[in-house]
Protein backbone atom coordinates (compact mmCIF):
# COMPACT_ATOMS: atom_id res chain seq x y z
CA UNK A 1 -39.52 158.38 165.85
CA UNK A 2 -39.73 156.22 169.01
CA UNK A 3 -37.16 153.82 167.41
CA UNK A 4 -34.89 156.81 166.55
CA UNK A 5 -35.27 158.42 169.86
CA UNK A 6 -34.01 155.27 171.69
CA UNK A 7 -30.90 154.85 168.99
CA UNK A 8 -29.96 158.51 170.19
CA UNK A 9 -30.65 158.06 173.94
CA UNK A 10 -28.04 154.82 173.41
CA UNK A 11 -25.71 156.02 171.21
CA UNK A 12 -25.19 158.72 174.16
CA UNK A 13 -24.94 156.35 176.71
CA UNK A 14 -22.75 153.97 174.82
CA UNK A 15 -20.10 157.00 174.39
CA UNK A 16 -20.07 157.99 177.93
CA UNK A 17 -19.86 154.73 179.12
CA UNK A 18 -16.37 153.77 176.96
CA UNK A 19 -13.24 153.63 178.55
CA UNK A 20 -11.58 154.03 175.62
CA UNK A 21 -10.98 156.42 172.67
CA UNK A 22 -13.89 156.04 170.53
CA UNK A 23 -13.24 154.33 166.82
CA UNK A 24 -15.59 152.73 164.19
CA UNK A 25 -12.66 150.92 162.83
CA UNK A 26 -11.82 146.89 164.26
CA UNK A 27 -15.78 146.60 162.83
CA UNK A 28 -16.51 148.34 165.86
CA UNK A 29 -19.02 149.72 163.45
CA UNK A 30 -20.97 146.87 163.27
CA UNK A 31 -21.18 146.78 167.08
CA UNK A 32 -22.39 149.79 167.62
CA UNK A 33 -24.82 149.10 164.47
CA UNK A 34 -26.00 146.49 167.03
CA UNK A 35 -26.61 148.55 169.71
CA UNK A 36 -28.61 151.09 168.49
CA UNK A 37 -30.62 148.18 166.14
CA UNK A 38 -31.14 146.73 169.90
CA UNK A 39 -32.71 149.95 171.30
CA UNK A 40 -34.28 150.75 167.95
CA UNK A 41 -36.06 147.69 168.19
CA UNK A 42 -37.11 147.83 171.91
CA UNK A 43 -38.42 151.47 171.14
CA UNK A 44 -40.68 150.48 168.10
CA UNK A 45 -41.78 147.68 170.30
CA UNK A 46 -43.05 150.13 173.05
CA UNK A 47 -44.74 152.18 170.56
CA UNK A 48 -46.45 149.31 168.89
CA UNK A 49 -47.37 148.22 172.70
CA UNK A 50 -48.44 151.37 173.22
CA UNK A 51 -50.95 152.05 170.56
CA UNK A 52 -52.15 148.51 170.92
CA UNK A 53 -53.86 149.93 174.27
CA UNK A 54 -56.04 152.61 172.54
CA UNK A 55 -54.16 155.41 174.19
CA UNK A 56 -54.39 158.32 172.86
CA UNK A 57 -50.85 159.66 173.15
CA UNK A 58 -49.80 157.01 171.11
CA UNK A 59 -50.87 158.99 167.73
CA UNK A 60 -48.88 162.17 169.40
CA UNK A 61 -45.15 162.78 168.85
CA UNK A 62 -44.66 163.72 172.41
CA UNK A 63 -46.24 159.83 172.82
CA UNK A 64 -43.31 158.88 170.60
CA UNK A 65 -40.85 160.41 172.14
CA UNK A 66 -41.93 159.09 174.90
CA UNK A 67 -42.12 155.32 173.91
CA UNK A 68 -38.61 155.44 172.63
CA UNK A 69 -37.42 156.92 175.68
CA UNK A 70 -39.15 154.37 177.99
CA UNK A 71 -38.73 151.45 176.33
CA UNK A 72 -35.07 150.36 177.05
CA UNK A 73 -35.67 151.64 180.45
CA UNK A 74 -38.67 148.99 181.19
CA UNK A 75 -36.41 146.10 179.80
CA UNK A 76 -33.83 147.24 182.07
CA UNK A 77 -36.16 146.38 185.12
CA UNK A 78 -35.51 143.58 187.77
CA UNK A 79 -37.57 141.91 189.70
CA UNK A 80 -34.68 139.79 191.78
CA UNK A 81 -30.87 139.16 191.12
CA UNK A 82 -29.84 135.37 191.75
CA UNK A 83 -26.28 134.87 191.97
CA UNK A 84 -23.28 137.11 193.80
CA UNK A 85 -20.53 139.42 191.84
CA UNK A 86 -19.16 137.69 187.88
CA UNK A 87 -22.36 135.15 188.49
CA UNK A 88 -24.87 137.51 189.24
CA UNK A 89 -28.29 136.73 186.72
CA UNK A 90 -31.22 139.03 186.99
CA UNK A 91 -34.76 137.82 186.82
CA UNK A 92 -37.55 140.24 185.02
CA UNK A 93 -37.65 142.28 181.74
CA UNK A 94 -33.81 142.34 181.81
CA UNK A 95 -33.46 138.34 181.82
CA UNK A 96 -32.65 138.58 177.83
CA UNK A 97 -31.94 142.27 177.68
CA UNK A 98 -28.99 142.74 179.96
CA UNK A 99 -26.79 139.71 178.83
CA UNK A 100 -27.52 140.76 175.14
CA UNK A 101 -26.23 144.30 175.73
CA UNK A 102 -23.35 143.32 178.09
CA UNK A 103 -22.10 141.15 175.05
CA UNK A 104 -22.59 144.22 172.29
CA UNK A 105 -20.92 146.89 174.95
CA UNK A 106 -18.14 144.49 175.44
CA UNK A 107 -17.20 144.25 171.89
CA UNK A 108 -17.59 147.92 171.22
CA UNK A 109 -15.30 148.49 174.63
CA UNK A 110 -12.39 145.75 173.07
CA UNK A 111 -12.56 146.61 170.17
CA UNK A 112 -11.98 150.11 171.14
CA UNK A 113 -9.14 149.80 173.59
CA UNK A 114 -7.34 147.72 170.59
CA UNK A 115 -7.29 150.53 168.79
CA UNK A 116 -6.61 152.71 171.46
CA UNK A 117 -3.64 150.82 171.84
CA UNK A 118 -2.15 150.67 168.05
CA UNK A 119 -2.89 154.97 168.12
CA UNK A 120 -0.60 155.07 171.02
CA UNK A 121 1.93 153.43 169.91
CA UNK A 122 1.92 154.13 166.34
CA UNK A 123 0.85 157.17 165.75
CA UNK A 124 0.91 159.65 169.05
CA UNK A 125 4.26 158.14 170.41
CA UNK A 126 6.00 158.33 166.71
CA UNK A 127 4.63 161.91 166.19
CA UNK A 128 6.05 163.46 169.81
CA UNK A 129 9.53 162.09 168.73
CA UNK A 130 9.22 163.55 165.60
CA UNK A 131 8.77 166.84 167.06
CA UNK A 132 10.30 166.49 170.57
CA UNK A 133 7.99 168.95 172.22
CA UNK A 134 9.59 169.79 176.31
CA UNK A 135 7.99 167.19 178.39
CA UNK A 136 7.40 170.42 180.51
CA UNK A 137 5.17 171.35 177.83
CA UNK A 138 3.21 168.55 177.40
CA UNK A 139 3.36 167.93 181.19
CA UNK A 140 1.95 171.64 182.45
CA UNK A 141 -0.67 171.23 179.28
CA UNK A 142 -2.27 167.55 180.85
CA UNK A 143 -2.49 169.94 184.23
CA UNK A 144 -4.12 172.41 182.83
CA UNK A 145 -6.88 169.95 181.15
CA UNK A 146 -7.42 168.33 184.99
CA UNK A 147 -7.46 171.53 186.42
CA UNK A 148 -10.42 172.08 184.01
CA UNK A 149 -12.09 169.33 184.35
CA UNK A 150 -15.15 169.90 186.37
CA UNK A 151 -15.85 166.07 186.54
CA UNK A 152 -13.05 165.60 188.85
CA UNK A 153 -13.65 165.82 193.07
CA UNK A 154 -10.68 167.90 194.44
CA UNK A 155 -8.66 164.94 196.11
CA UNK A 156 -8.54 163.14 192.46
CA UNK A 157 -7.44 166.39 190.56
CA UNK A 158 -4.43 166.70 192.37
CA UNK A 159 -3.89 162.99 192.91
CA UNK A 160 -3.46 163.04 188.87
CA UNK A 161 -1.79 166.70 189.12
CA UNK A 162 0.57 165.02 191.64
CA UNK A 163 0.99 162.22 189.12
CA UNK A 164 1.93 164.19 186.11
CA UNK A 165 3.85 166.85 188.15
CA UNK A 166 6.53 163.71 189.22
CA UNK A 167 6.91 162.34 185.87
CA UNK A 168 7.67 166.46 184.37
CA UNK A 169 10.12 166.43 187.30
CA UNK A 170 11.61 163.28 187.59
CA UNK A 171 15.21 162.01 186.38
CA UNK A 172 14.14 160.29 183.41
CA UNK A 173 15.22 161.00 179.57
CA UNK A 174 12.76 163.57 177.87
CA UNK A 175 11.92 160.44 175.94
CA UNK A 176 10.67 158.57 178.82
CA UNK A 177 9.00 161.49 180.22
CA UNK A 178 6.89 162.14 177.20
CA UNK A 179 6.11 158.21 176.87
CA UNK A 180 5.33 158.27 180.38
CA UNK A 181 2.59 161.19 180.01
CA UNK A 182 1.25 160.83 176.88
CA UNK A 183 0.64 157.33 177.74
CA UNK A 184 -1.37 158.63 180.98
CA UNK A 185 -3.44 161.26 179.47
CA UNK A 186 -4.51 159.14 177.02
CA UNK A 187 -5.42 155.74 178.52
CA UNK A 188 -6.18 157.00 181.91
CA UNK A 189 -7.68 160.13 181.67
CA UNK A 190 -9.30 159.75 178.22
CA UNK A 191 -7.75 162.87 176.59
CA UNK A 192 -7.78 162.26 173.23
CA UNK A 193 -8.79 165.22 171.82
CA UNK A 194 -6.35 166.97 174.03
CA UNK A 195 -3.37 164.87 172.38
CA UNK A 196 -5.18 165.08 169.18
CA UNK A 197 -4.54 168.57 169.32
CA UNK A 198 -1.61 168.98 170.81
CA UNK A 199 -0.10 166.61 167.95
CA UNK A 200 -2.03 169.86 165.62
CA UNK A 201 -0.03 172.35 166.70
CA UNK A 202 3.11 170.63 167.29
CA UNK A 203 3.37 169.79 163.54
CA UNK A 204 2.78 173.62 163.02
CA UNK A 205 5.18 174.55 165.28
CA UNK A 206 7.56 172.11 163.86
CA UNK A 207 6.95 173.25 160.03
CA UNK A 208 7.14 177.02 161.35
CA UNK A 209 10.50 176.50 162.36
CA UNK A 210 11.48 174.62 158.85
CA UNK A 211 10.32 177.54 156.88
């Protein structure tokens, strides 16, 4: 359970840490495998440090939870950094740790701008010309999703509304326009699902009209 609660606790943190759209294609799979085998492993080793020292909790689930929870937090601990900015090394618990889990997040965050990349080009691009939605459309639905988004301070919402609001109106060919957007929402804001379903009902649409 400890071992499981840390996997969870990652896998969590992992996702909200990407910059990217999430894939397990690219063997990103066996990156994130790695990451939560990492935590896995540093909760079970909590536990087993844990009931090594006779405490009691350590035969409780709430003990459990807790080991797997606290685990990858105490390897995270430093006692010093040496070093300033790219060559900065800490010293403590996170000695190993840290470099170790820089190298798996890295791979997971390549491997999933990589294939952020090839969906963007070869399958959301391709579908919007296949369906030419108004770049209005798409332009006034990417404002509505910042408008929404709580995470957002007010100066950056309409920094991004601004954004989007000169591409809708700009001179450009609808083609641009679109490009221009779609390209935005999805590699700077991290709107996939957005796209995702705006692709949905733009096939609909699209068939609706064939019938």
């Amino acid at each position: 359970m400890a071992g499981v609660t840390a996997a969870i606790l990652a896998a969590v943190e992992q996702y909200n840490r990407l910059g990217a759209r999430p894939t397990w294609r690219n063997r990103a799979w066996a990156w994130w495998g790695a990451r939560l085998l990492l935590e896995a492993a540093i909760g079970v080793a909590a536990l087993a440090l844990l009931r090594s020292s006779g405490i009691p909790a350590s035969e409780e689930l709430w003990g459990w939870l807790a080991a797997g929870a606290s685990g990858p937090a105490i390897v995270r601990l430093r006692v010093l950094d040496v070093g300033k900015g790219a060559q900065e090394r800490p010293i403590g618990p996170a000695t190993l740790y840290e470099p170790l889990r820089g190298l798996i997040e890295d791979q997971i965050d390549r491997r999933s701008a990589e294939e952020q990349a090839l969906w963007i080009s070869r399958e959301l691009l391709p579908t919007l010309e296949r369906h030419q939605p108004d770049p209005a459309d798409l332009a006034d639905l990417v404002i509505d999703y910042l408008r929404g988004r709580r995470g957002l301070d007010a100066a950056q919402r309409e920094k991004e509304v601004q954004y989007v609001e000169g591409i809708r109106d700009g001179t450009q060919s609808a083609q641009v326009k679109r490009e221009s957007i779609a390209r935005h929402a999805a590699a700077g804001l991290g709107a996939f699902r957005l796209l995702d379903r705006f692709k949905e009902v733009e096939a609909m649409r699209t068939e609706s009209q064939l019938e």
